[in-house]
Every structure is written in structure tokens, then in C-alpha cells.
PDB file of N, CA and C in Angstrom:
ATOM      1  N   UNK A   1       9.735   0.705  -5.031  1.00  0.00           N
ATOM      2  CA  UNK A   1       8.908   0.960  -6.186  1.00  0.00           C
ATOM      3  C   UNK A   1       9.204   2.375  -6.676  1.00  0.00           C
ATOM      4  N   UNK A   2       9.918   2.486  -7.354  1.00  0.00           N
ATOM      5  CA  UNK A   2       9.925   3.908  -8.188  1.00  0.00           C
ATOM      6  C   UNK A   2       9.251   3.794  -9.472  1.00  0.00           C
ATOM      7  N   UNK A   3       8.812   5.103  -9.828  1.00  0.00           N
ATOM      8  CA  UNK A   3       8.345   5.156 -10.455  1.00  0.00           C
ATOM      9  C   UNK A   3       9.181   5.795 -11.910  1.00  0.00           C
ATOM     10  N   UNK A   4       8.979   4.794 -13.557  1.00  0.00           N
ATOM     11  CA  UNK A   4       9.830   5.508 -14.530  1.00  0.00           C
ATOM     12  C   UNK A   4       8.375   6.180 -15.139  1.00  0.00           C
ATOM     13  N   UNK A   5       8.664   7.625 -15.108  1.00  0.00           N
ATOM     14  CA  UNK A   5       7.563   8.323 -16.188  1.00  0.00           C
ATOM     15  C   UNK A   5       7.631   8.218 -17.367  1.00  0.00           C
ATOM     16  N   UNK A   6       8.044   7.840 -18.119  1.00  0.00           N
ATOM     17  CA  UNK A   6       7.800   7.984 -19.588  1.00  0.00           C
ATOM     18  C   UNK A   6       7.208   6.238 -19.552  1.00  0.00           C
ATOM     19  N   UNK A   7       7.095   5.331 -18.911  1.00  0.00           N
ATOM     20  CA  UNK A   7       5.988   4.513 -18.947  1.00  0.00           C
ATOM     21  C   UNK A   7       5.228   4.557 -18.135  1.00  0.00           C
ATOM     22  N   UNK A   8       5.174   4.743 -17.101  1.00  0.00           N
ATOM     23  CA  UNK A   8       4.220   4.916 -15.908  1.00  0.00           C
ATOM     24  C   UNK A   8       3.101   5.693 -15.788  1.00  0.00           C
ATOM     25  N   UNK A   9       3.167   6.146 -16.640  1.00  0.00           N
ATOM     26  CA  UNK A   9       1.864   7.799 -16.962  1.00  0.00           C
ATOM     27  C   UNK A   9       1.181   7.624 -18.215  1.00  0.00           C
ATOM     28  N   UNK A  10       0.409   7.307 -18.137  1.00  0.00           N
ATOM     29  CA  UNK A  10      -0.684   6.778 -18.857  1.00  0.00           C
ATOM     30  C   UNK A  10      -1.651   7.812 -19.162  1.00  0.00           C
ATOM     31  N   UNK A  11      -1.835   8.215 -20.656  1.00  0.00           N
ATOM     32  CA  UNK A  11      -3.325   8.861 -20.886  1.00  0.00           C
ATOM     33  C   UNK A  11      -4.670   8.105 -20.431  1.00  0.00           C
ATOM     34  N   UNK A  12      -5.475   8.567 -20.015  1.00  0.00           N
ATOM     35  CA  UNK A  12      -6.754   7.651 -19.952  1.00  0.00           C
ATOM     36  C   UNK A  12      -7.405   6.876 -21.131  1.00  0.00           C
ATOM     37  N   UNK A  13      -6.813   7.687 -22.180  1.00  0.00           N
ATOM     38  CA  UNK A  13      -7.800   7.111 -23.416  1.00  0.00           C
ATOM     39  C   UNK A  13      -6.982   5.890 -23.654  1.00  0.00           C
ATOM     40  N   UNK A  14      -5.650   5.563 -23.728  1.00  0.00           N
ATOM     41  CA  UNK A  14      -5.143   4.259 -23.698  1.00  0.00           C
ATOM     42  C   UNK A  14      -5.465   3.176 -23.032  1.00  0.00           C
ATOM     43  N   UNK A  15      -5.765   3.741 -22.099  1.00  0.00           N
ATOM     44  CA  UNK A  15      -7.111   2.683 -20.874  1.00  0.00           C
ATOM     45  C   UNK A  15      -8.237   2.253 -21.358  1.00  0.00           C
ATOM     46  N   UNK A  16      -8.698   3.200 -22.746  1.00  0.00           N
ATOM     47  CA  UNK A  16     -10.104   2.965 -22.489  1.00  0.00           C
ATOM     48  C   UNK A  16      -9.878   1.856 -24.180  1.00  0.00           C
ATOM     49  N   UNK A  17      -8.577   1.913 -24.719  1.00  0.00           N
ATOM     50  CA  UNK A  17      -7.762   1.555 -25.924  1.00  0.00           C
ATOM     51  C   UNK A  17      -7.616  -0.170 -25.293  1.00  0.00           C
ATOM     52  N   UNK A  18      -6.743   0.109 -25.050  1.00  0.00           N
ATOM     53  CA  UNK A  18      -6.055  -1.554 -24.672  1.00  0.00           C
ATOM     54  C   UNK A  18      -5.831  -1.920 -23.076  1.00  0.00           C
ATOM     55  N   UNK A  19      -6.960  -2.166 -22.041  1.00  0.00           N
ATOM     56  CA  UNK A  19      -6.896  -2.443 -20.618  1.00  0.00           C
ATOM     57  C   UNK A  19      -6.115  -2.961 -20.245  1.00  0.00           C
ATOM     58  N   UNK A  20      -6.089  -4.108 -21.194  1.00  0.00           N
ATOM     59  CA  UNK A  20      -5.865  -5.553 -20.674  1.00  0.00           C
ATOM     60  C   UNK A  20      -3.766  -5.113 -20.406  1.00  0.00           C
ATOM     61  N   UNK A  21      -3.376  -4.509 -21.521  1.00  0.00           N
ATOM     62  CA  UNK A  21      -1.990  -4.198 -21.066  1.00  0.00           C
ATOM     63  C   UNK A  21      -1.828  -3.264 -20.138  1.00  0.00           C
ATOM     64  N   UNK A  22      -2.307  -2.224 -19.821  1.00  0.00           N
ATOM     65  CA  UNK A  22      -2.190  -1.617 -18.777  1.00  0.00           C
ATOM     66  C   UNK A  22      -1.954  -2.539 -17.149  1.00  0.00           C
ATOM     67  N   UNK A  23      -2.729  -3.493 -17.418  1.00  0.00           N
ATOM     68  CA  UNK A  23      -3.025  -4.269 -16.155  1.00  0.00           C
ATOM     69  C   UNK A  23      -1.725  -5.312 -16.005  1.00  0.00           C
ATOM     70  N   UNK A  24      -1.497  -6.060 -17.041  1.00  0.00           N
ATOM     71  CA  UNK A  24      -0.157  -6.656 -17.415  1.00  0.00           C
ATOM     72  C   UNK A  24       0.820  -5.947 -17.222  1.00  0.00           C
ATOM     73  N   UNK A  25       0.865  -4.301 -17.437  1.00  0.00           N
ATOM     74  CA  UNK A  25       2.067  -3.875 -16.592  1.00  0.00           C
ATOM     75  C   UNK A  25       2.366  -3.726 -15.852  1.00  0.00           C
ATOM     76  N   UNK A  26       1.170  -3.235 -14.942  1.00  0.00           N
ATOM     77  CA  UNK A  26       1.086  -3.072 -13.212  1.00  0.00           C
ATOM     78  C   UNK A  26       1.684  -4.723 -12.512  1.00  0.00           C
ATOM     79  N   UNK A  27       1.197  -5.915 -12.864  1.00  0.00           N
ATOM     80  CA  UNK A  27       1.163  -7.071 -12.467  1.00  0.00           C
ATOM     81  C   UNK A  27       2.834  -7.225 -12.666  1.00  0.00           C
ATOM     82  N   UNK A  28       3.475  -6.907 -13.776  1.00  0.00           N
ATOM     83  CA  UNK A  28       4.563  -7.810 -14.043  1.00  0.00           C
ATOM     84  C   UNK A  28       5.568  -6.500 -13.369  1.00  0.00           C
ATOM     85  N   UNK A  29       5.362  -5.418 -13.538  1.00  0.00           N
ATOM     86  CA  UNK A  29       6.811  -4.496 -13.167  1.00  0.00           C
ATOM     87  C   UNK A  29       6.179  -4.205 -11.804  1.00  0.00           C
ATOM     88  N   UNK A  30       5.221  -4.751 -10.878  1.00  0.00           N
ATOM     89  CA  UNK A  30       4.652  -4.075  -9.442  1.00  0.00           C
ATOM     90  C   UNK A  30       5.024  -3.114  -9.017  1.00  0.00           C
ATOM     91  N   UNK A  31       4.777  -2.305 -10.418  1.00  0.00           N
ATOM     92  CA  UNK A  31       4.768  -0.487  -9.982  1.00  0.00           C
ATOM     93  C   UNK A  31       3.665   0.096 -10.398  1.00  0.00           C
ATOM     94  N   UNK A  32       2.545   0.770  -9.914  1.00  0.00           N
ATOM     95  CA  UNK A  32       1.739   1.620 -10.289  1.00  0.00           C
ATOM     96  C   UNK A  32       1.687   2.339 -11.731  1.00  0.00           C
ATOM     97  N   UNK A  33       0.817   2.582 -12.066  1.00  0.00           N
ATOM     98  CA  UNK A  33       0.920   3.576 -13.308  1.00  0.00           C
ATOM     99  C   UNK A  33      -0.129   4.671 -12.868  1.00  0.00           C
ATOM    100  N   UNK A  34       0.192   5.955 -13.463  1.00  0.00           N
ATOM    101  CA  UNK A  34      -0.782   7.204 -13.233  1.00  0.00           C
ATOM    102  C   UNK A  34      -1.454   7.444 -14.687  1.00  0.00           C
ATOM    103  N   UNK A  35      -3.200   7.354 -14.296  1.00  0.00           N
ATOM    104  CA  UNK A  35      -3.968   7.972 -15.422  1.00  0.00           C
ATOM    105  C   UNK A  35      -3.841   9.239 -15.306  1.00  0.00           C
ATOM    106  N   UNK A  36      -3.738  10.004 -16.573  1.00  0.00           N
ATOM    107  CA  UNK A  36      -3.884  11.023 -16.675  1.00  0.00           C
ATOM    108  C   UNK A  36      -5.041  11.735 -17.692  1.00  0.00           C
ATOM    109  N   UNK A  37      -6.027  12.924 -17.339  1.00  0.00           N
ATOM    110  CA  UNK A  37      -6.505  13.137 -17.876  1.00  0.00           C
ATOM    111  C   UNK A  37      -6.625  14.606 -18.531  1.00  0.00           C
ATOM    112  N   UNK A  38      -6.551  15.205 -19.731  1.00  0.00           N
ATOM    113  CA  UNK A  38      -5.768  16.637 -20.148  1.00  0.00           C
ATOM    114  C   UNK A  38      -4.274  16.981 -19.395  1.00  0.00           C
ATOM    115  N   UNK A  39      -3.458  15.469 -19.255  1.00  0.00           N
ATOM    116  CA  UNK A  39      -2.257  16.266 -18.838  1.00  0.00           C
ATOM    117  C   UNK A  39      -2.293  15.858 -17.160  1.00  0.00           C
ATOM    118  N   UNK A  40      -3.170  15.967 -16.363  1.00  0.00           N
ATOM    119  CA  UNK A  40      -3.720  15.931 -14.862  1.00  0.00           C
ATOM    120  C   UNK A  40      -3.796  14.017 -14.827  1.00  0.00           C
ATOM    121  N   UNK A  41      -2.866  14.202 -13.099  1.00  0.00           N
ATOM    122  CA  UNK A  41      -3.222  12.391 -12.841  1.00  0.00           C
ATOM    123  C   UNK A  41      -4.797  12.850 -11.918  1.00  0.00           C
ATOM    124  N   UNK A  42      -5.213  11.625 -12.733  1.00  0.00           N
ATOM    125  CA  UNK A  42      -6.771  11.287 -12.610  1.00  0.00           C
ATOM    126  C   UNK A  42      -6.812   9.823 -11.310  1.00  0.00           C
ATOM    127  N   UNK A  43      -5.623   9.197 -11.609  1.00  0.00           N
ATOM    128  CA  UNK A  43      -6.058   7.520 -10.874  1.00  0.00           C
ATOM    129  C   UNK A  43      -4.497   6.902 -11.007  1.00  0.00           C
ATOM    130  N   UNK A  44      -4.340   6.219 -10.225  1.00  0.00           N
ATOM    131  CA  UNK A  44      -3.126   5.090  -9.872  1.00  0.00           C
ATOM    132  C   UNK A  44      -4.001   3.746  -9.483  1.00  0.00           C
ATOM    133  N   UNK A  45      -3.770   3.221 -11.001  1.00  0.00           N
ATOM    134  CA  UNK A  45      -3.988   1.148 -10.625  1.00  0.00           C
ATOM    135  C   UNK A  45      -2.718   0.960 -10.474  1.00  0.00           C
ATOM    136  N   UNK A  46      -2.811  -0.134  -9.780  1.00  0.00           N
ATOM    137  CA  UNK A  46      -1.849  -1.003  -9.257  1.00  0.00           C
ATOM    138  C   UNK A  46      -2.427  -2.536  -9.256  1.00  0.00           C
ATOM    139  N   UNK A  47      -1.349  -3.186  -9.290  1.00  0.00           N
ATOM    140  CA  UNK A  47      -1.623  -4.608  -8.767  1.00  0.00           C
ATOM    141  C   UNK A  47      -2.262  -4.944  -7.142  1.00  0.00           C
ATOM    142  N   UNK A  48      -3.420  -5.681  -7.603  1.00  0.00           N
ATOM    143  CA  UNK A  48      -3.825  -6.329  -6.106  1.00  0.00           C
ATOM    144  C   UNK A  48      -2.923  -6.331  -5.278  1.00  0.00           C
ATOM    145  N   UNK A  49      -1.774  -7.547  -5.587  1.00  0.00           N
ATOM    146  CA  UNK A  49      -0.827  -8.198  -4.247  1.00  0.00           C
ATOM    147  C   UNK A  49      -0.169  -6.827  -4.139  1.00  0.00           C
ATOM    148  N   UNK A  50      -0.115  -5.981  -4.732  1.00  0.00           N
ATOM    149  CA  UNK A  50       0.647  -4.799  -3.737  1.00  0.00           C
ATOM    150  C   UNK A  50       0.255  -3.890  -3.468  1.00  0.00           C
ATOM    151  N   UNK A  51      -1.380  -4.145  -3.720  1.00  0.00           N
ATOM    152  CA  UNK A  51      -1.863  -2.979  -2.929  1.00  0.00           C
ATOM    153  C   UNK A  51      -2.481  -3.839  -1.218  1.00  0.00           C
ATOM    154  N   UNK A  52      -2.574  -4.809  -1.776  1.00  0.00           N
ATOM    155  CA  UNK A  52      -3.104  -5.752  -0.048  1.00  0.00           C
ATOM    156  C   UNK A  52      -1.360  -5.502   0.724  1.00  0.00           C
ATOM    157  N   UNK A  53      -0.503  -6.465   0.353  1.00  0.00           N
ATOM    158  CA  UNK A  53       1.099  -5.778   0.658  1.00  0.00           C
ATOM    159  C   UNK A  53       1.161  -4.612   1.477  1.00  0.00           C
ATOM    160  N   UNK A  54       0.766  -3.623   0.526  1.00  0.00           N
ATOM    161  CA  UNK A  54       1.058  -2.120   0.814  1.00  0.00           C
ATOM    162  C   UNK A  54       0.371  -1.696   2.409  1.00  0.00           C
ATOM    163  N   UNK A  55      -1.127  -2.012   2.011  1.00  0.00           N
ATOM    164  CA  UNK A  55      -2.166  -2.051   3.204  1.00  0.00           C
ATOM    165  C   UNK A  55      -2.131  -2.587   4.727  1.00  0.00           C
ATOM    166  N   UNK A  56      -1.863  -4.013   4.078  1.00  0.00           N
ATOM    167  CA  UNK A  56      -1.135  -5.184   5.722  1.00  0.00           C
ATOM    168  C   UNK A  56       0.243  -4.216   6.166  1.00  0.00           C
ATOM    169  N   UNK A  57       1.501  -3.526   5.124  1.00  0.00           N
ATOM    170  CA  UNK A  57       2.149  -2.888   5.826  1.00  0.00           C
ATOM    171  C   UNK A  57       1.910  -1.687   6.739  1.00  0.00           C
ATOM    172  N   UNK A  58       1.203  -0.775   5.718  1.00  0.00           N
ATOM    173  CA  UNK A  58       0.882   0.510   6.805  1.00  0.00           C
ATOM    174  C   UNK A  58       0.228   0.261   8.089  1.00  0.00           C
ATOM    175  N   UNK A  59      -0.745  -1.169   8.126  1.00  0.00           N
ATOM    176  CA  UNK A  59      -1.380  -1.462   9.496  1.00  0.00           C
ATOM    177  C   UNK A  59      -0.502  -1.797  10.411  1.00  0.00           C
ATOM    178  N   UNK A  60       0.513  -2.675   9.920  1.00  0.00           N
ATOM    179  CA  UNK A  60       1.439  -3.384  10.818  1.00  0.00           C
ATOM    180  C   UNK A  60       2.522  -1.718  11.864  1.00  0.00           C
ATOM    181  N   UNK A  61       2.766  -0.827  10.750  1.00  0.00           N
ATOM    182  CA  UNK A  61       2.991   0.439  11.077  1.00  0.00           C
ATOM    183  C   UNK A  61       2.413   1.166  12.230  1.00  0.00           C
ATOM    184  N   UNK A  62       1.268   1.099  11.741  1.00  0.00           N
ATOM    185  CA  UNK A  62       0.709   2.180  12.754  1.00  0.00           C
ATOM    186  C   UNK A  62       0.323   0.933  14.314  1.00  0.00           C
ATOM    187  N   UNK A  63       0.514  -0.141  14.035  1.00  0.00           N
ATOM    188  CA  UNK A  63       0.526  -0.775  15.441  1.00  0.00           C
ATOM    189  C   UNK A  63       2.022  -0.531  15.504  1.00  0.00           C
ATOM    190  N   UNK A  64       2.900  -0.071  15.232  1.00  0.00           N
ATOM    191  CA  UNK A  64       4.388  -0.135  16.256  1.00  0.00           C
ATOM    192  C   UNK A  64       4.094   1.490  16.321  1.00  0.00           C
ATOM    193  N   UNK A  65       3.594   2.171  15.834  1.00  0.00           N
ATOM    194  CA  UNK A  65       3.473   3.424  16.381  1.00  0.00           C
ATOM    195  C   UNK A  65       2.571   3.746  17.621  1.00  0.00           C
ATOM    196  N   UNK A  66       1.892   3.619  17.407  1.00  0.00           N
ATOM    197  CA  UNK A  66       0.542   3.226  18.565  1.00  0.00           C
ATOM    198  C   UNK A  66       1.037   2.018  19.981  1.00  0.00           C
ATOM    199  N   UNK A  67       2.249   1.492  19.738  1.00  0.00           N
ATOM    200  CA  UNK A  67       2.468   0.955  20.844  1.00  0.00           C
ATOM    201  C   UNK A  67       3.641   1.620  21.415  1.00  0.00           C
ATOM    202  N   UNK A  68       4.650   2.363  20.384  1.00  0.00           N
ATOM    203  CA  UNK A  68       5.767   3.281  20.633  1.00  0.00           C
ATOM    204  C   UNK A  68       4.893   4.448  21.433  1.00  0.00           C
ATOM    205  N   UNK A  69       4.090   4.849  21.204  1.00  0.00           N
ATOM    206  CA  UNK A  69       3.439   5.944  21.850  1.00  0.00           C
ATOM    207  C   UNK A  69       2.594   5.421  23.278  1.00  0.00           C
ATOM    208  N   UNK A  70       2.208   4.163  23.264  1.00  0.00           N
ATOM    209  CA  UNK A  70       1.449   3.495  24.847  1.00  0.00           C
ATOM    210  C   UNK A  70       3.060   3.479  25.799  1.00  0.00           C
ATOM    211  N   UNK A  71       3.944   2.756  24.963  1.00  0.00           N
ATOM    212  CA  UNK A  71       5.080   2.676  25.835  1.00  0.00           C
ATOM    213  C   UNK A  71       5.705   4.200  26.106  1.00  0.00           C
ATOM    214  N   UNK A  72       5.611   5.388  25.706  1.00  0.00           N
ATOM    215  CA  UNK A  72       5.980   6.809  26.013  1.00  0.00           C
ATOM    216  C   UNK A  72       5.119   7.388  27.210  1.00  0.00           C
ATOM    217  N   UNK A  73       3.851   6.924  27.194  1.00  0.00           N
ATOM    218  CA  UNK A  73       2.896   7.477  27.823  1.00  0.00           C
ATOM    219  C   UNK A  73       2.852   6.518  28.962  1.00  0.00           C
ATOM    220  N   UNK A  74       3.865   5.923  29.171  1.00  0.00           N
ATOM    221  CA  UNK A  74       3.291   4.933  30.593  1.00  0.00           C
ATOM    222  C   UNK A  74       2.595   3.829  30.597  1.00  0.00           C
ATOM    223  N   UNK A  75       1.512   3.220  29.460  1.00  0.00           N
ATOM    224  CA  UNK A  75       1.008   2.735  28.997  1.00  0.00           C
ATOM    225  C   UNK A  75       1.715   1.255  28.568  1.00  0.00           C
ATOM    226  N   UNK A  76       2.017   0.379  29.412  1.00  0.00           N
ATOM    227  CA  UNK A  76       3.066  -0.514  29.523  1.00  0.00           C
ATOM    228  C   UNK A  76       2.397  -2.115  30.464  1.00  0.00           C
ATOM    229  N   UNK A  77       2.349  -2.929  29.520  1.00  0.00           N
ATOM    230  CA  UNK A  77       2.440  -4.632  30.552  1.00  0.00           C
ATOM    231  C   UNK A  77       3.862  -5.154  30.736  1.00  0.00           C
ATOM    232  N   UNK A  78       4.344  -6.490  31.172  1.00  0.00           N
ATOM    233  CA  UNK A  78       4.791  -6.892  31.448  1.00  0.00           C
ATOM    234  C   UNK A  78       4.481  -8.271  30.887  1.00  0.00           C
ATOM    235  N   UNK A  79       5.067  -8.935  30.573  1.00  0.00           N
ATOM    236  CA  UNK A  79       4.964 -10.330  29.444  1.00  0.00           C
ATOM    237  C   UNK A  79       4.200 -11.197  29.802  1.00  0.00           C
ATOM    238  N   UNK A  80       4.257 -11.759  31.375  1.00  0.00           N
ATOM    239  CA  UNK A  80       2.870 -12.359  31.847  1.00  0.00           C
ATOM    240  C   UNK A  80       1.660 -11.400  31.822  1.00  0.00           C
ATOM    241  N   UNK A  81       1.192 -10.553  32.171  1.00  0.00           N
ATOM    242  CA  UNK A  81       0.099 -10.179  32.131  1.00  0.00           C
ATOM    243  C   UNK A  81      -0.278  -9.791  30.722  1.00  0.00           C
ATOM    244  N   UNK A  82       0.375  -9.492  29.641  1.00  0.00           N
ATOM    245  CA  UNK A  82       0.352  -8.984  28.091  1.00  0.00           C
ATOM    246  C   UNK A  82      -0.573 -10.648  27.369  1.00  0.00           C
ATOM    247  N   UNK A  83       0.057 -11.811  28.336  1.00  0.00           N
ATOM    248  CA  UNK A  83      -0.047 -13.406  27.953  1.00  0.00           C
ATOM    249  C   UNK A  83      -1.287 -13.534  27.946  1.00  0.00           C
ATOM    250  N   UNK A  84      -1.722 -13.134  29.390  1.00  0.00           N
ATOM    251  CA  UNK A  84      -3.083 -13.521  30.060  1.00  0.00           C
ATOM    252  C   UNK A  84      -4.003 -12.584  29.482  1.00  0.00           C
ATOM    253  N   UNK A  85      -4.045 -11.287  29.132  1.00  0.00           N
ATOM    254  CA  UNK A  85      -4.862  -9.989  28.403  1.00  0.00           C
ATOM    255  C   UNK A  85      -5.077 -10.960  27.417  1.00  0.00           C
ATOM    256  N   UNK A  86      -4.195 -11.677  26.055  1.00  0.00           N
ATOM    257  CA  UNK A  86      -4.109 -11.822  24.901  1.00  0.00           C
ATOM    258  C   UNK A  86      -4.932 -13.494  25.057  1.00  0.00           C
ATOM    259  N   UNK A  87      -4.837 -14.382  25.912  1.00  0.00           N
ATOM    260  CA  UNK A  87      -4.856 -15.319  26.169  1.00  0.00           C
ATOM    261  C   UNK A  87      -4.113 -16.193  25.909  1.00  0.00           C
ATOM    262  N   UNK A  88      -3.145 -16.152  25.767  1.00  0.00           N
ATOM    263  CA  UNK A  88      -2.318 -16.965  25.375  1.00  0.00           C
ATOM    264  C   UNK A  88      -1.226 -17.708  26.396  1.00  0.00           C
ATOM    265  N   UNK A  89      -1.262 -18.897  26.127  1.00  0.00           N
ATOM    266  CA  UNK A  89      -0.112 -20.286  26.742  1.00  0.00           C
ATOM    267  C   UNK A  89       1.228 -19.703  26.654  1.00  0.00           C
TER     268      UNK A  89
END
């Protein structure tokens, strides 16, 4: 997702002008846009599916970090007992 500024940066008052395209752009190019207000970003909408996307990723993240760091620290099962903790067949 990069971002192009000369569409992506949005005055606020165009928001408060025509919503409904603002939202149609976020949806169809699934890139953010920045409100700006006197010049200053005020807010970044985005599309739902990529902000849930975005969210489920950083979680999925910080569980391989958080297990990269149990496995550094000693903090370690073994596949049967990981089975039986989790319950699983």
C-alpha cells in the first residue's frame, strides 16, 4: 500500500462535500487517504477489509514474536505435550 499524495490527502471540507467518494476511494484503490485540516493530517479512513486484514496481521505478528522470544528464553514444549496443553487429537 503506498501511498500517491496528490490523491491521498484529502482536505476535510471535501469530506464534509462529497463522503460518499471519499469512501469509494478507500474501497476500490485499498489505500488509505489522510484528512487534513489547515494543511495538518487530522485522520486516515480506510477500508474495513483492510483495516480487519491489517489488524488479524499485526496479531498474527506479535504471536511469532512472543513465541520467538518463549523459544529464546527457554520457554519451549515439545509437540506431544504442545497437543495435550492445546487439546488437540
Amino acid at each position: 500500500m503506498n501511498t500517491k499524495f496528490p490523491e491521498d490527502i484529502i482536505p476535510m471540507g471535501n469530506l464534509k462535500i462529497n463522503p460518499e467518494k471519499i469512501i469509494r476511494q478507500v474501497q476500490e484503490s485499498h489505500r488509505p487517504v489522510i484528512l487534513t485540516n489547515r494543511g495538518r493530517g487530522v485522520a486516515v479512513p480506510q477500508a474495513l477489509s483492510d483495516f480487519e486484514s491489517g489488524a488479524e496481521e499485526r496479531m498474527f505478528m506479535r504471536g511469532v514474536l512472543k513465541g520467538m522470544v518463549d523459544l529464546a528464553e527457554g520457554r519451549e514444549r515439545n509437540l506431544d505435550d504442545a497437543k495435550r496443553y492445546l487439546n488437540i487429537e
